[in-house]
Protein backbone atom coordinates (compact mmCIF):
# COMPACT_ATOMS: atom_id res chain seq x y z
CA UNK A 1 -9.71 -28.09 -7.74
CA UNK A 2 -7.25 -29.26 -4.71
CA UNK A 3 -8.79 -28.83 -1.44
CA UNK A 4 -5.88 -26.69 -0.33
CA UNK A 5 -6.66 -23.89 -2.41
CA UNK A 6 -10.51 -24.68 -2.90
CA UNK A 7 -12.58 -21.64 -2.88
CA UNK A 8 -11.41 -17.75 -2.19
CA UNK A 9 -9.76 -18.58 1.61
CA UNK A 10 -6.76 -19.91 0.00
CA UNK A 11 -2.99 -18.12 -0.19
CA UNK A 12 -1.18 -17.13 -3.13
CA UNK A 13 1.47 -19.59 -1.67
CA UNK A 14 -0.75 -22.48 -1.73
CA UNK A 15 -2.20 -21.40 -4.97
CA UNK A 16 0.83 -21.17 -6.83
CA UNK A 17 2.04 -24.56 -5.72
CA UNK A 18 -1.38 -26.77 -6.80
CA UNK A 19 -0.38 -24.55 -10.03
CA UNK A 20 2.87 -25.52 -11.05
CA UNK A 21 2.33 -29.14 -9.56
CA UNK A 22 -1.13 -29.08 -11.92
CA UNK A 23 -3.11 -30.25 -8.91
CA UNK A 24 -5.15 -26.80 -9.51
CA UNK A 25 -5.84 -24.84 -12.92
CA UNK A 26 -4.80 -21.54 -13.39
CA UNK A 27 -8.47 -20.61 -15.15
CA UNK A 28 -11.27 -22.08 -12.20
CA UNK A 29 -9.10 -20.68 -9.40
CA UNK A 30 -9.79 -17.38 -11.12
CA UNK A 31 -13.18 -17.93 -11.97
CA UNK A 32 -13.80 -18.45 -8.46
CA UNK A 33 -11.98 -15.12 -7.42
CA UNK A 34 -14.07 -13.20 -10.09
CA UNK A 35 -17.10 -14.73 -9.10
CA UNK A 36 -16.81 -14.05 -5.53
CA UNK A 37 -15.98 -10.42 -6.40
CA UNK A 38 -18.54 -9.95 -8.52
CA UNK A 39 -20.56 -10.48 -5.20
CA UNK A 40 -18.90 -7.87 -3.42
CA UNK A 41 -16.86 -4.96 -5.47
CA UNK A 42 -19.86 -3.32 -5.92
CA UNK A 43 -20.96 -3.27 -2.31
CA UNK A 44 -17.29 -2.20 -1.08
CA UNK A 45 -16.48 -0.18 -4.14
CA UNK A 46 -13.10 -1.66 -4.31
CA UNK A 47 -12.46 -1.42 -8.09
CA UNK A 48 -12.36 1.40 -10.62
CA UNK A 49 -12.01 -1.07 -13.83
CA UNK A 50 -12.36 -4.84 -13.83
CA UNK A 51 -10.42 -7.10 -15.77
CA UNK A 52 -12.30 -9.93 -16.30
CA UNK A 53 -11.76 -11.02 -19.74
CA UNK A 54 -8.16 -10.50 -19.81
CA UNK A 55 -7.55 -12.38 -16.48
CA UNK A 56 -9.94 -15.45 -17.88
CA UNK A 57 -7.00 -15.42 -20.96
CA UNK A 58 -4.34 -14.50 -18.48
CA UNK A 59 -5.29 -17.43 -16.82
CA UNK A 60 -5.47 -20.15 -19.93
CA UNK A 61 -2.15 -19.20 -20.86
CA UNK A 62 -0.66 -20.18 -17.12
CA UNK A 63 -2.44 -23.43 -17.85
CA UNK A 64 -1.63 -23.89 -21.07
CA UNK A 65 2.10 -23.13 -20.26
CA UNK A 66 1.82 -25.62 -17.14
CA UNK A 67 0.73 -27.79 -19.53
CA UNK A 68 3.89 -27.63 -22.39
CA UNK A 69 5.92 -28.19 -19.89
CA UNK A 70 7.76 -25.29 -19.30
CA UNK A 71 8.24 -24.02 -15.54
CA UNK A 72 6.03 -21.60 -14.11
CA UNK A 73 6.37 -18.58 -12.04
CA UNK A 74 6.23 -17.75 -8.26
CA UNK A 75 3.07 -16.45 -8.65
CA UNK A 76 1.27 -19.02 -11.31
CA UNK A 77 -2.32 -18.71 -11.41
CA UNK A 78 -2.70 -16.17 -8.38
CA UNK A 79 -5.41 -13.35 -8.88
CA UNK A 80 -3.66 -9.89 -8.41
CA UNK A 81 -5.49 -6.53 -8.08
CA UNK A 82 -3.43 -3.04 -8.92
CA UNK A 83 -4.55 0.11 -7.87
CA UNK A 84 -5.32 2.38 -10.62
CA UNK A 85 -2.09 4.56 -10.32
CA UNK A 86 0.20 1.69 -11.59
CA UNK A 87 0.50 1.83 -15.34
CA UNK A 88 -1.18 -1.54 -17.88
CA UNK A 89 -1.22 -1.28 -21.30
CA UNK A 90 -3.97 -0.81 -23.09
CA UNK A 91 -6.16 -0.78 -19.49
CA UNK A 92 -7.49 2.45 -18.13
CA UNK A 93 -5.13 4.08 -15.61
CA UNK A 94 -7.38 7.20 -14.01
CA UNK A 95 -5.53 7.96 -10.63
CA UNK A 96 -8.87 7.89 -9.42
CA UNK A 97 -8.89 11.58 -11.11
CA UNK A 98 -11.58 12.93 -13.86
CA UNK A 99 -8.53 14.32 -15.73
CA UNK A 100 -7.13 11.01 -16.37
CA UNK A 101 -10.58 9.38 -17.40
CA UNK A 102 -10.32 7.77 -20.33
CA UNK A 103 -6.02 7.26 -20.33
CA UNK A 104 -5.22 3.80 -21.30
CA UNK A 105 -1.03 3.83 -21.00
CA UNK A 106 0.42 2.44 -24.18
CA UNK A 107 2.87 0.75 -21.98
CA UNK A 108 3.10 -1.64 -18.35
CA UNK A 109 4.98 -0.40 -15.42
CA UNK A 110 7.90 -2.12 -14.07
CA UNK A 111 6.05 -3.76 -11.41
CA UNK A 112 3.58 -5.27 -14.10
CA UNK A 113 6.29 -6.57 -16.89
CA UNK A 114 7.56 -8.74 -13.71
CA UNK A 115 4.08 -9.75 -12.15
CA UNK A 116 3.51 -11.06 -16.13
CA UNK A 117 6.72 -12.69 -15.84
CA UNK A 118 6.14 -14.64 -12.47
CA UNK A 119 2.40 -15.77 -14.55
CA UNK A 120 0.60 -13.84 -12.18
CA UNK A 121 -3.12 -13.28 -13.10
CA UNK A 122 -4.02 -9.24 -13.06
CA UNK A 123 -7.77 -9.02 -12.27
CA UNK A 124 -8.70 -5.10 -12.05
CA UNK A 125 -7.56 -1.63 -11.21
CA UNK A 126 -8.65 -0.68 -7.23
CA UNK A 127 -9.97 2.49 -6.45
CA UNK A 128 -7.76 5.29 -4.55
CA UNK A 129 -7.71 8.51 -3.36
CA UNK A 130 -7.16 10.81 -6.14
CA UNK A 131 -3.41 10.60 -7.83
CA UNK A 132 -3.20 8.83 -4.45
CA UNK A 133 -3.35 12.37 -2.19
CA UNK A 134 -5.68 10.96 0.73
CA UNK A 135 -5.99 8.70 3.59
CA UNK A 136 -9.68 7.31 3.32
CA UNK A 137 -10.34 6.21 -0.30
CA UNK A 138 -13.34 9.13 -0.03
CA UNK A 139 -11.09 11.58 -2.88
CA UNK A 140 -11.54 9.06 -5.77
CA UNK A 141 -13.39 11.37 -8.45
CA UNK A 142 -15.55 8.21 -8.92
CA UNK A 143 -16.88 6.87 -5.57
CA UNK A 144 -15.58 5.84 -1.90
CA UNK A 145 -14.41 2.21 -1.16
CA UNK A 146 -15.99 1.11 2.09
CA UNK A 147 -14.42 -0.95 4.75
CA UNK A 148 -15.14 -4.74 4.17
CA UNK A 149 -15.12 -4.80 8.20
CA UNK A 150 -18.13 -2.36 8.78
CA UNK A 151 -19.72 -0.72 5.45
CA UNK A 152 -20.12 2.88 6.82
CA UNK A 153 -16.22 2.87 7.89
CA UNK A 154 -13.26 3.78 5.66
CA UNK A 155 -11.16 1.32 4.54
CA UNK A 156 -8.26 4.21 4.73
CA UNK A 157 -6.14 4.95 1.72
CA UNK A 158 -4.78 6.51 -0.74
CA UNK A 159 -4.77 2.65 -1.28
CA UNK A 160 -7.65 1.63 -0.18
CA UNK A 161 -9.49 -0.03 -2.70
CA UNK A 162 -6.49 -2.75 -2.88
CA UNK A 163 -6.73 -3.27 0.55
CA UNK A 164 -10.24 -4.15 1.26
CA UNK A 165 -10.16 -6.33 -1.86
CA UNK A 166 -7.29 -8.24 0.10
CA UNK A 167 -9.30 -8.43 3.21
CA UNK A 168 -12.44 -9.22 1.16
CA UNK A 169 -10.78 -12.02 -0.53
CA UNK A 170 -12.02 -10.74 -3.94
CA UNK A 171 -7.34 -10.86 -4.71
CA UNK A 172 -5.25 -12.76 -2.27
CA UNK A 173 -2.10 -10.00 -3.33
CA UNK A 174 -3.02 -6.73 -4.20
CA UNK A 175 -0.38 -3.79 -4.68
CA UNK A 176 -0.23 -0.16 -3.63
CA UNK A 177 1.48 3.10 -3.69
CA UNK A 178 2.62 4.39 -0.24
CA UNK A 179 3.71 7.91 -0.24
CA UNK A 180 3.03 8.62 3.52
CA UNK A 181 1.50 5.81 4.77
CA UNK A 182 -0.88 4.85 1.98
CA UNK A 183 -0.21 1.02 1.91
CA UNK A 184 0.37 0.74 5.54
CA UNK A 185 -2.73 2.34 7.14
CA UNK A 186 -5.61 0.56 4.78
CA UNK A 187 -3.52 -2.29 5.27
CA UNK A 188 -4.26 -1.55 9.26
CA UNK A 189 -7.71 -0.26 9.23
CA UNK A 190 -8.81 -3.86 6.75
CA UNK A 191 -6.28 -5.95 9.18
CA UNK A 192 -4.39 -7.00 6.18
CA UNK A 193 -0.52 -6.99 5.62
CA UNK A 194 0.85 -3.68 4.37
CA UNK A 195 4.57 -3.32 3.43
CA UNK A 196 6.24 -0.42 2.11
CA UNK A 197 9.69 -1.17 0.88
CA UNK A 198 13.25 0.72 1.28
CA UNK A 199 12.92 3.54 -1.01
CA UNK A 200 14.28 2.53 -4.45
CA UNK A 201 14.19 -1.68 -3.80
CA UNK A 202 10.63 -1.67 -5.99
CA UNK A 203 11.11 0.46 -9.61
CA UNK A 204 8.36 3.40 -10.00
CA UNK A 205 9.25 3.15 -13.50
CA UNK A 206 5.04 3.50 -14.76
CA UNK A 207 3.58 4.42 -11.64
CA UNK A 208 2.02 7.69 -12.08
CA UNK A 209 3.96 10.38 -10.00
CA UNK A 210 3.09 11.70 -6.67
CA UNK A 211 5.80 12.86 -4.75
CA UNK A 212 8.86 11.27 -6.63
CA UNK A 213 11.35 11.46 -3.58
CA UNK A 214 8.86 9.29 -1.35
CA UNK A 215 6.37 7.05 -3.15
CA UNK A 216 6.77 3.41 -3.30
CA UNK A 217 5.21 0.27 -4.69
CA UNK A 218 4.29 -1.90 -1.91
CA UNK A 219 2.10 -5.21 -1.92
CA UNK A 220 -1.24 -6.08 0.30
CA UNK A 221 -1.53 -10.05 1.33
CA UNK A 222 -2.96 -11.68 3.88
CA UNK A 223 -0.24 -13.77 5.56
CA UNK A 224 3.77 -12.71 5.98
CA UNK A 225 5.08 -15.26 3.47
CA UNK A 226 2.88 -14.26 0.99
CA UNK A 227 3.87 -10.82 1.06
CA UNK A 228 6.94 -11.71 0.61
CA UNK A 229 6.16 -13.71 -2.49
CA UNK A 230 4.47 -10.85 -3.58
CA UNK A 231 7.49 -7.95 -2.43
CA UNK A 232 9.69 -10.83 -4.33
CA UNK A 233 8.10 -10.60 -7.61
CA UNK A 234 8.71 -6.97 -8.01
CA UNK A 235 11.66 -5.97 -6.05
CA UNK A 236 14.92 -5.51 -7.45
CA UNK A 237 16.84 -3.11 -9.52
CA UNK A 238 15.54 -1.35 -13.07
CA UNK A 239 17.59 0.67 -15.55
CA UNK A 240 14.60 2.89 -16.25
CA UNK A 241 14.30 4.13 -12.69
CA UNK A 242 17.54 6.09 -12.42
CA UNK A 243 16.07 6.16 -7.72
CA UNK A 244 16.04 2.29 -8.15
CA UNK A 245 18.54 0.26 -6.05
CA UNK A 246 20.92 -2.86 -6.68
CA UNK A 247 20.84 -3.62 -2.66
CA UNK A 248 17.45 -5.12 -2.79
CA UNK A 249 17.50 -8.66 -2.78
CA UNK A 250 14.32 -11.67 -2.54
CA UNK A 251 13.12 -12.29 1.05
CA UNK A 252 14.31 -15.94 1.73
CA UNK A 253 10.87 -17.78 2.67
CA UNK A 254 12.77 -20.34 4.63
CA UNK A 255 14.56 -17.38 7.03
CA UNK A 256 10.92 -16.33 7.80
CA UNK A 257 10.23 -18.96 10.30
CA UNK A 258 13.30 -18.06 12.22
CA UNK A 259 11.19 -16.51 15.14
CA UNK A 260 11.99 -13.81 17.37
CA UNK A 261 14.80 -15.19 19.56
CA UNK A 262 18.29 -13.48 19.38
CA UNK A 263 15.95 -9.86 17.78
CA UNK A 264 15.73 -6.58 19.26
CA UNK A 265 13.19 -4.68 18.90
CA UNK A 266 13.39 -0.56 19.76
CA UNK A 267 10.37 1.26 21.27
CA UNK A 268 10.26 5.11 20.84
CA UNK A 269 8.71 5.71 23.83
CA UNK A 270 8.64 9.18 22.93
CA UNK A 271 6.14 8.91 20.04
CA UNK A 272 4.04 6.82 22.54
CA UNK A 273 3.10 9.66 25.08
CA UNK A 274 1.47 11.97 22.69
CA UNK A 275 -2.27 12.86 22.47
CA UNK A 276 -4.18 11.48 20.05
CA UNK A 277 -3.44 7.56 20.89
CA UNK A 278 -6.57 5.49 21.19
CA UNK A 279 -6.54 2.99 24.68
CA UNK A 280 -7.01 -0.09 22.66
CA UNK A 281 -4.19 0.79 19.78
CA UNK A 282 -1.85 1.50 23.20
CA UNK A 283 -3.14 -1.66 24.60
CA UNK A 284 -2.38 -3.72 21.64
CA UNK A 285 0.86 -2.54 21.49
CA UNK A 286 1.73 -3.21 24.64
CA UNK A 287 0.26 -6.74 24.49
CA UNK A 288 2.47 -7.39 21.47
CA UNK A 289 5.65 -6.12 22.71
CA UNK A 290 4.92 -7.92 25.81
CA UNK A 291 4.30 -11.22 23.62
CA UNK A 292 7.75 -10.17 21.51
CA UNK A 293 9.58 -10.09 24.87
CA UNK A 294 8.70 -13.62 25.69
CA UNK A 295 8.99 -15.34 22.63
CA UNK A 296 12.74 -14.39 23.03
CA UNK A 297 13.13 -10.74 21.67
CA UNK A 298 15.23 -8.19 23.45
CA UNK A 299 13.41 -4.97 24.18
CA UNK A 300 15.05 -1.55 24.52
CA UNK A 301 13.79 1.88 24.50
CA UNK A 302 15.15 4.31 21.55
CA UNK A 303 14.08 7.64 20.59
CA UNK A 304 12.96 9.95 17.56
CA UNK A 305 12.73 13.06 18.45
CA UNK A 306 12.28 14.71 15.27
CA UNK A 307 9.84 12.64 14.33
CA UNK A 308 7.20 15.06 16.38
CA UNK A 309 8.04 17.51 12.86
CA UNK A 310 7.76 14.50 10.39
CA UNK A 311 3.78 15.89 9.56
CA UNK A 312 4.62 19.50 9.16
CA UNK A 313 7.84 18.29 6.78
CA UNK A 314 5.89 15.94 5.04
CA UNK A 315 3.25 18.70 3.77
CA UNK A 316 6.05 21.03 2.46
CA UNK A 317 7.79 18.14 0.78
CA UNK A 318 5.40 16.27 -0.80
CA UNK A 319 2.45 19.23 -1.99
CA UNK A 320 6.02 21.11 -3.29
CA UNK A 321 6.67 17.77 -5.68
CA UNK A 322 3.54 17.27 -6.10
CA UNK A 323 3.02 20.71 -7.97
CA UNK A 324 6.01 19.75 -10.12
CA UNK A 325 4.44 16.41 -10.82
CA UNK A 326 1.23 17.30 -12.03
CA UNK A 327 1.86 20.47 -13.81
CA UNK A 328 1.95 18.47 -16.92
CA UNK A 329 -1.94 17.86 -16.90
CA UNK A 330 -2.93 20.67 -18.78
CA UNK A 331 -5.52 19.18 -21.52
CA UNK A 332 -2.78 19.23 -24.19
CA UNK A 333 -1.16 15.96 -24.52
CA UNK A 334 -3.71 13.53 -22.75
CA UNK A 335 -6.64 13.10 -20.47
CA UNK A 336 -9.08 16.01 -19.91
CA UNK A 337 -9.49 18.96 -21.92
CA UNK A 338 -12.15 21.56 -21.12
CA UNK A 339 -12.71 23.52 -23.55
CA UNK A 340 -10.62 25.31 -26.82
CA UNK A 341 -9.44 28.71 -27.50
CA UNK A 342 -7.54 30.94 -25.67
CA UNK A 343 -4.66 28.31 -23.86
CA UNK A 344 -4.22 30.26 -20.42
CA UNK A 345 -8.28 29.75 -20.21
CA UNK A 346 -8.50 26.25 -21.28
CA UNK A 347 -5.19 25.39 -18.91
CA UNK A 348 -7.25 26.92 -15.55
CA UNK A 349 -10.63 24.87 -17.05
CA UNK A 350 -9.23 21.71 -17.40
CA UNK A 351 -7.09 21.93 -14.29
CA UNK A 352 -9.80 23.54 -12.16
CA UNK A 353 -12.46 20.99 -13.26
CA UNK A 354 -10.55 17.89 -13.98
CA UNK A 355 -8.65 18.23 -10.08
CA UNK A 356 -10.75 17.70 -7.18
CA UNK A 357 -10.78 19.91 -4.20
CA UNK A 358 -8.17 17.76 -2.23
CA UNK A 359 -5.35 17.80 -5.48
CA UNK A 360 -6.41 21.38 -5.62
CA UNK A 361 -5.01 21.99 -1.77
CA UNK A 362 -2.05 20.46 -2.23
CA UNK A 363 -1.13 21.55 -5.41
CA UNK A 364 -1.51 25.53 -4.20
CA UNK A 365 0.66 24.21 -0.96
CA UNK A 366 3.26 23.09 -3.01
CA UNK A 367 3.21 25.90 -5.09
CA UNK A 368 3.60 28.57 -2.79
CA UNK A 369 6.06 26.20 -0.81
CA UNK A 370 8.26 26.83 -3.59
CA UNK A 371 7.54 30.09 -4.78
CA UNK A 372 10.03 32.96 -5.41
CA UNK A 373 10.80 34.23 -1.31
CA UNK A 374 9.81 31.22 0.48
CA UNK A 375 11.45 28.17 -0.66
CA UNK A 376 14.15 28.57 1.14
CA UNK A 377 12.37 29.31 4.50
CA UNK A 378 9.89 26.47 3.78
CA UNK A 379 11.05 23.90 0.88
CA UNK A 380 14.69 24.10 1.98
CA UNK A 381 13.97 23.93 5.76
CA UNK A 382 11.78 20.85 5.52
CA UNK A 383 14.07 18.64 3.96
CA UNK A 384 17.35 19.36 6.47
CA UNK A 385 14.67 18.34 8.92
CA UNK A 386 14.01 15.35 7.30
CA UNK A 387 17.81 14.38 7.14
CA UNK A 388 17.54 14.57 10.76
CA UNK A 389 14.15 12.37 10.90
CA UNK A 390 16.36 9.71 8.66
CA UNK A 391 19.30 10.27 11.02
CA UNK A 392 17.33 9.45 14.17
CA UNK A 393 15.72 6.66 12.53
CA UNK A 394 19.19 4.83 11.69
CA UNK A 395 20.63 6.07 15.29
CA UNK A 396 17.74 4.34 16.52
CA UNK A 397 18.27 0.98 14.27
CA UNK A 398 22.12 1.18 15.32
CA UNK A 399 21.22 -1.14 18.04
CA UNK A 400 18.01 -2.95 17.26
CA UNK A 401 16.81 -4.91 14.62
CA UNK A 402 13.82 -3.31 13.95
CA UNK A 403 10.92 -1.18 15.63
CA UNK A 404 7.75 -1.43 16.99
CA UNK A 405 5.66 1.19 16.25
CA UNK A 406 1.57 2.00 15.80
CA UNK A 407 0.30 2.21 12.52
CA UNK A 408 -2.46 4.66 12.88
CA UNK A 409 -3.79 6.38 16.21
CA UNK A 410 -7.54 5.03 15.84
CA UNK A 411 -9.14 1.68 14.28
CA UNK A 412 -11.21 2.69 11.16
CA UNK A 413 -13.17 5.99 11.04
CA UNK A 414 -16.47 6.62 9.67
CA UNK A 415 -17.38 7.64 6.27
CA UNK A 416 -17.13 11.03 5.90
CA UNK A 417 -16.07 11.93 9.29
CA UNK A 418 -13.32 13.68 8.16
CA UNK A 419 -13.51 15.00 5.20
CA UNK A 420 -14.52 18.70 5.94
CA UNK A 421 -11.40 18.53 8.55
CA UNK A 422 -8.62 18.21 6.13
CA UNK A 423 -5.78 18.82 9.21
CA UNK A 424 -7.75 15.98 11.18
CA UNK A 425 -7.26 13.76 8.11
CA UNK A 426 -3.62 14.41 7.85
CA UNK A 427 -3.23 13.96 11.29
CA UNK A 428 -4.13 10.45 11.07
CA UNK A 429 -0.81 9.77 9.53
CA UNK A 430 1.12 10.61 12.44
CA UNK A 431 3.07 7.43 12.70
CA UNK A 432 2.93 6.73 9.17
CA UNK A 433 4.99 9.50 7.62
CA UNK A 434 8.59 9.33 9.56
CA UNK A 435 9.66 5.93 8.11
CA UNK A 436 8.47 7.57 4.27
CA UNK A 437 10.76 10.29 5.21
CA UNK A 438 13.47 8.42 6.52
CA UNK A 439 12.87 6.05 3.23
CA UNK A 440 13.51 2.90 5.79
CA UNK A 441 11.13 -0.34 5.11
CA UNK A 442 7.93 -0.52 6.89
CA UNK A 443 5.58 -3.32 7.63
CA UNK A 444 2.18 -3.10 8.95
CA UNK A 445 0.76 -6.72 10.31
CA UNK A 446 -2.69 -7.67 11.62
CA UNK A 447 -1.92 -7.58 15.37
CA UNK A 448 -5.71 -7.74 16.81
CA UNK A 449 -9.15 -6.21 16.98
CA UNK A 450 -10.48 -3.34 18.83
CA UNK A 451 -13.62 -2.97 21.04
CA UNK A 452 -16.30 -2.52 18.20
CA UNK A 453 -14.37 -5.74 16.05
CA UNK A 454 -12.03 -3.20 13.82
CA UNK A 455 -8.97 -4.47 13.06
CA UNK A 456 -5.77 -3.49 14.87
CA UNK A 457 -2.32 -3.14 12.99
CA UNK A 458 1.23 -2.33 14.39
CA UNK A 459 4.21 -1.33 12.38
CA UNK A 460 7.85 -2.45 12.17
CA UNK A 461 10.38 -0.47 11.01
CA UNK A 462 13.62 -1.56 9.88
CA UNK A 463 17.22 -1.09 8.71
CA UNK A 464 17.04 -0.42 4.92
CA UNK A 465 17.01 -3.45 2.86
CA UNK A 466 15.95 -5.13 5.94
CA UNK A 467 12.45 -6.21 4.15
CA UNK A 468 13.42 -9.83 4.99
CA UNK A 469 13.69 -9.13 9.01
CA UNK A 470 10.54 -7.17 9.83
CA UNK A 471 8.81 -9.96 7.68
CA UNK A 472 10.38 -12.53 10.26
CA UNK A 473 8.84 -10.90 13.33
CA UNK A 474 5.28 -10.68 11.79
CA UNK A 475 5.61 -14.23 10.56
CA UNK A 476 6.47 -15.37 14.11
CA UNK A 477 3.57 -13.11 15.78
CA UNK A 478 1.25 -14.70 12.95
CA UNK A 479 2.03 -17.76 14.74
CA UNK A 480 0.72 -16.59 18.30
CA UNK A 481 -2.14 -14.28 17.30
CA UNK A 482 -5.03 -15.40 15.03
CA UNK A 483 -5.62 -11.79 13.87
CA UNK A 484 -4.23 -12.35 10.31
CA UNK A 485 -6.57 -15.48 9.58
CA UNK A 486 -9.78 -13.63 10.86
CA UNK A 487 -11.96 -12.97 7.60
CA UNK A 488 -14.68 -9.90 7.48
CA UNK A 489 -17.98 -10.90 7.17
CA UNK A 490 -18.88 -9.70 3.62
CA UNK A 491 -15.90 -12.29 2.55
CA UNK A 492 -17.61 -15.17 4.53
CA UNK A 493 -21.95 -14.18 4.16
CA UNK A 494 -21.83 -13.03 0.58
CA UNK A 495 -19.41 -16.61 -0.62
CA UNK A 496 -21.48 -18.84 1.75
């Protein structure tokens, strides 16, 4: 194997390259990933179903085609992990929920038919929060996913069993579903790259339905060019995804090492001054916008202020959708069925045992949200207020390039800290959930460490389509801070 992608440190960039050049096969650069993980999944809990097998065959046919001749993808030979909303054919697709166990989709996703394309190598299905409706990977039906940076920490979620398999280095690209922040915030609590893109640039054509006016693919990596190899591979329009957008266009690599000079970046002030904000994330910030300033950027203050209503609007909008989505699990057509006979008694069986308590909440939410008397004064009201959360947002982007934002008010919580609190939980989304409302692209980047050695990540938000731009700032604050090439020690002690 070429030294420059020997063993389970290397990028999907550098990967790909020895690939197609056939200085590096396709099948031992796997077998190293899938030996390394078989070291550590079960000690972080990243993965509800792995893919061993198929990603050993996966693999032989990247180096078989490398070896006819024919060209090879972007990704050639680079281990992938999906979290276990995204549909594979033929490979079990739970949500993370008993009521799905046993659903093998008899078709791929979108995201999937083009990861195949680009001779990617799919290696499992990462554990989430159930049909992705948490923020600490503790819903799954199955078991938690612990944080590769401190084992009795979260790794956050819904996505975060593709997170900490990134930051593990059990995947170097991983993909995600971010709803409200569920790609960004694991991303930041496993100091890991996070991106969620514009609403409608990545198809949700076979990813299993949330809230269908907010969720989004988004990929996990560990450096800014490769996610946006990764954010390449599957962005772009579909047919089958009637939300999905001809604007989106591939993230020139070469444009990401234009650095910050001639940028400016907004800071909502506003969203800085509430309670809640942990010294060291506020001190991180202000180190990087300091370090942003002079490398060349422009600061200016903007504000949001309806973003102070973005949590309240996002838990009308997305429990309301939410109880449309999963109304169709009802032990009829697939997964769970508890129990025969009368139909009203096996509907409230199967729903009441195969949901767990969190789905539960948010399905009653929604429910009411939209019941007879009170959509109008709840359903109704929430989304005018998020046209004005999307208006500020674009005000604010009128005259910057992008903005600098937290990611989450705290470095990594414990396990179980929060899950009797459920309004603590959500609060921990705070700075997430505007840019899902305002359907804008988001980025969060590895931007340092706190006191007890969590990782740190900040977010940048830009103008829609932007994907390219926020990707240029990280890549040129990757170049000044070693945050992003810091590894936990689980991916360092259990490979040594």
């Amino acid at each position: 194997m070429s030294e420059s992608v020997k063993g389970i440190g290397a990028t999907a960039e550098a990967i790909a390259a020895a690939v197609r050049s056939g200085n590096a096969s396709a099948e031992e650069i796997t077998r190293a990933f899938l030996a390394h993980a078989d070291k550590t999944a079960g000690m972080l809990g990243t993965y509800l179903h792995r893919m061993s097998e198929e990603a050993l065959r996966a693999a032989r046919a990247v180096d078989a085609k490398r070896a006819s001749g024919a060209p090879l993808g972007a990704l050639a030979g680079v281990p992938v992990a999906i979290k276990d909303n995204i549909c594979i054919r033929g490979v079990p697709t739970t949500c993370g929920s008993t009521i799905l166990e046993g659903y093998r989709p008899p078709y791929d996703a979108h995201v999937i038919e083009r990861l195949r394309a680009a001779d990617a190598v799919l290696v499992g299905k990462t554990n989430c929060d159930e049909f992705a409706m948490g923020s600490s990977t503790e819903n799954s039906a199955y078991h938690p996913t612990k944080n590769p940076w401190d084992l009795a920490r979260v790794p956050g979620g819904s996505s975060g069993g593709s997170a900490a398999a990134v930051a593990a280095r059990e995947a170097p690209i991983a993909y995600g579903s971010d709803t409200g922040g569920s790609v960004r915030q694991p991303a930041a609590f496993c100091g890991v790259y996070g991106l969620k893109p514009t609403y409608g640039a990545v198809s949700r054509y076979g990813l299993v339905a949330f809230a269908s006016s907010l969720d989004q693919i988004g990929p996990f990596a560990r450096t800014a060019r490769d996610t946006a190899l990764a954010y390449n591979a599957v962005a772009g329009p579909d047919a089958r995804d009637m939300t999905s957008r001809a604007e989106a266009r591939p993230i020139d690599l070469a444009a990401l090492e234009g650095g910050m000079k001639g940028l400016t970046i907004g800071i909502p002030r506003d969203l800085l001054e509430g309670e809640g904000l942990a010294p060291e994330i506020r001190a991180c910030f202000d180190s990087a916008a300091a370090a942003f300033a002079s490398h060349g950027a422009r600061l200016i203050d903007v504000s949001l202020p309806s973003a102070k209503h973005a949590i309240a609007t996002y838990y009308l909008i997305a429990p309301a959708e939410a109880s449309s989505n999963l109304a169709r699990y009802d032990g009829v057509r697939y997964g769970l069925r508890a129990g025969d006979g009368d139909l009203r008694a096996m509907y409230e069986r199967t729903r009441g045992q195969g949901f767990g308590r969190e789905v539960r909440r948010r399905i009653l939410l929604g429910t009411y949200a939209l019941s007879a008397g009170y959509y109008d004064a709840y359903y109704l009201r929430a989304q005018k207020v998020r046209t004005l959360v999307r208006g500020d947002f674009l005000k604010a982007l009128s005259g910057a390039d992008a903005l600098l934002l937290p990611v989450t008010p705290t470095t990594a919580f414990g396990l179980g800290e929060k899950v009797e609190d459920p309004l603590a939980m959500y609060l921990n989304d705070i700075y997430s959930i505007p840019a899902s409302l305002a359907g804008v692209p988001a980025l969060s980047f590895p931007a340092g460490f706190g006191a007890a050695g969590l990782p740190i990540g900040l977010q940048l938000v830009g103008h829609p389509f932007a994907e390219e731009t926020l990707l240029r700032i990280a890549r040129a604050y990757e170049t000044w801070c070693d945050a992003a090439t810091k590894a936990p020690p689980i991916a360092t002690e259990v490979s040594a």
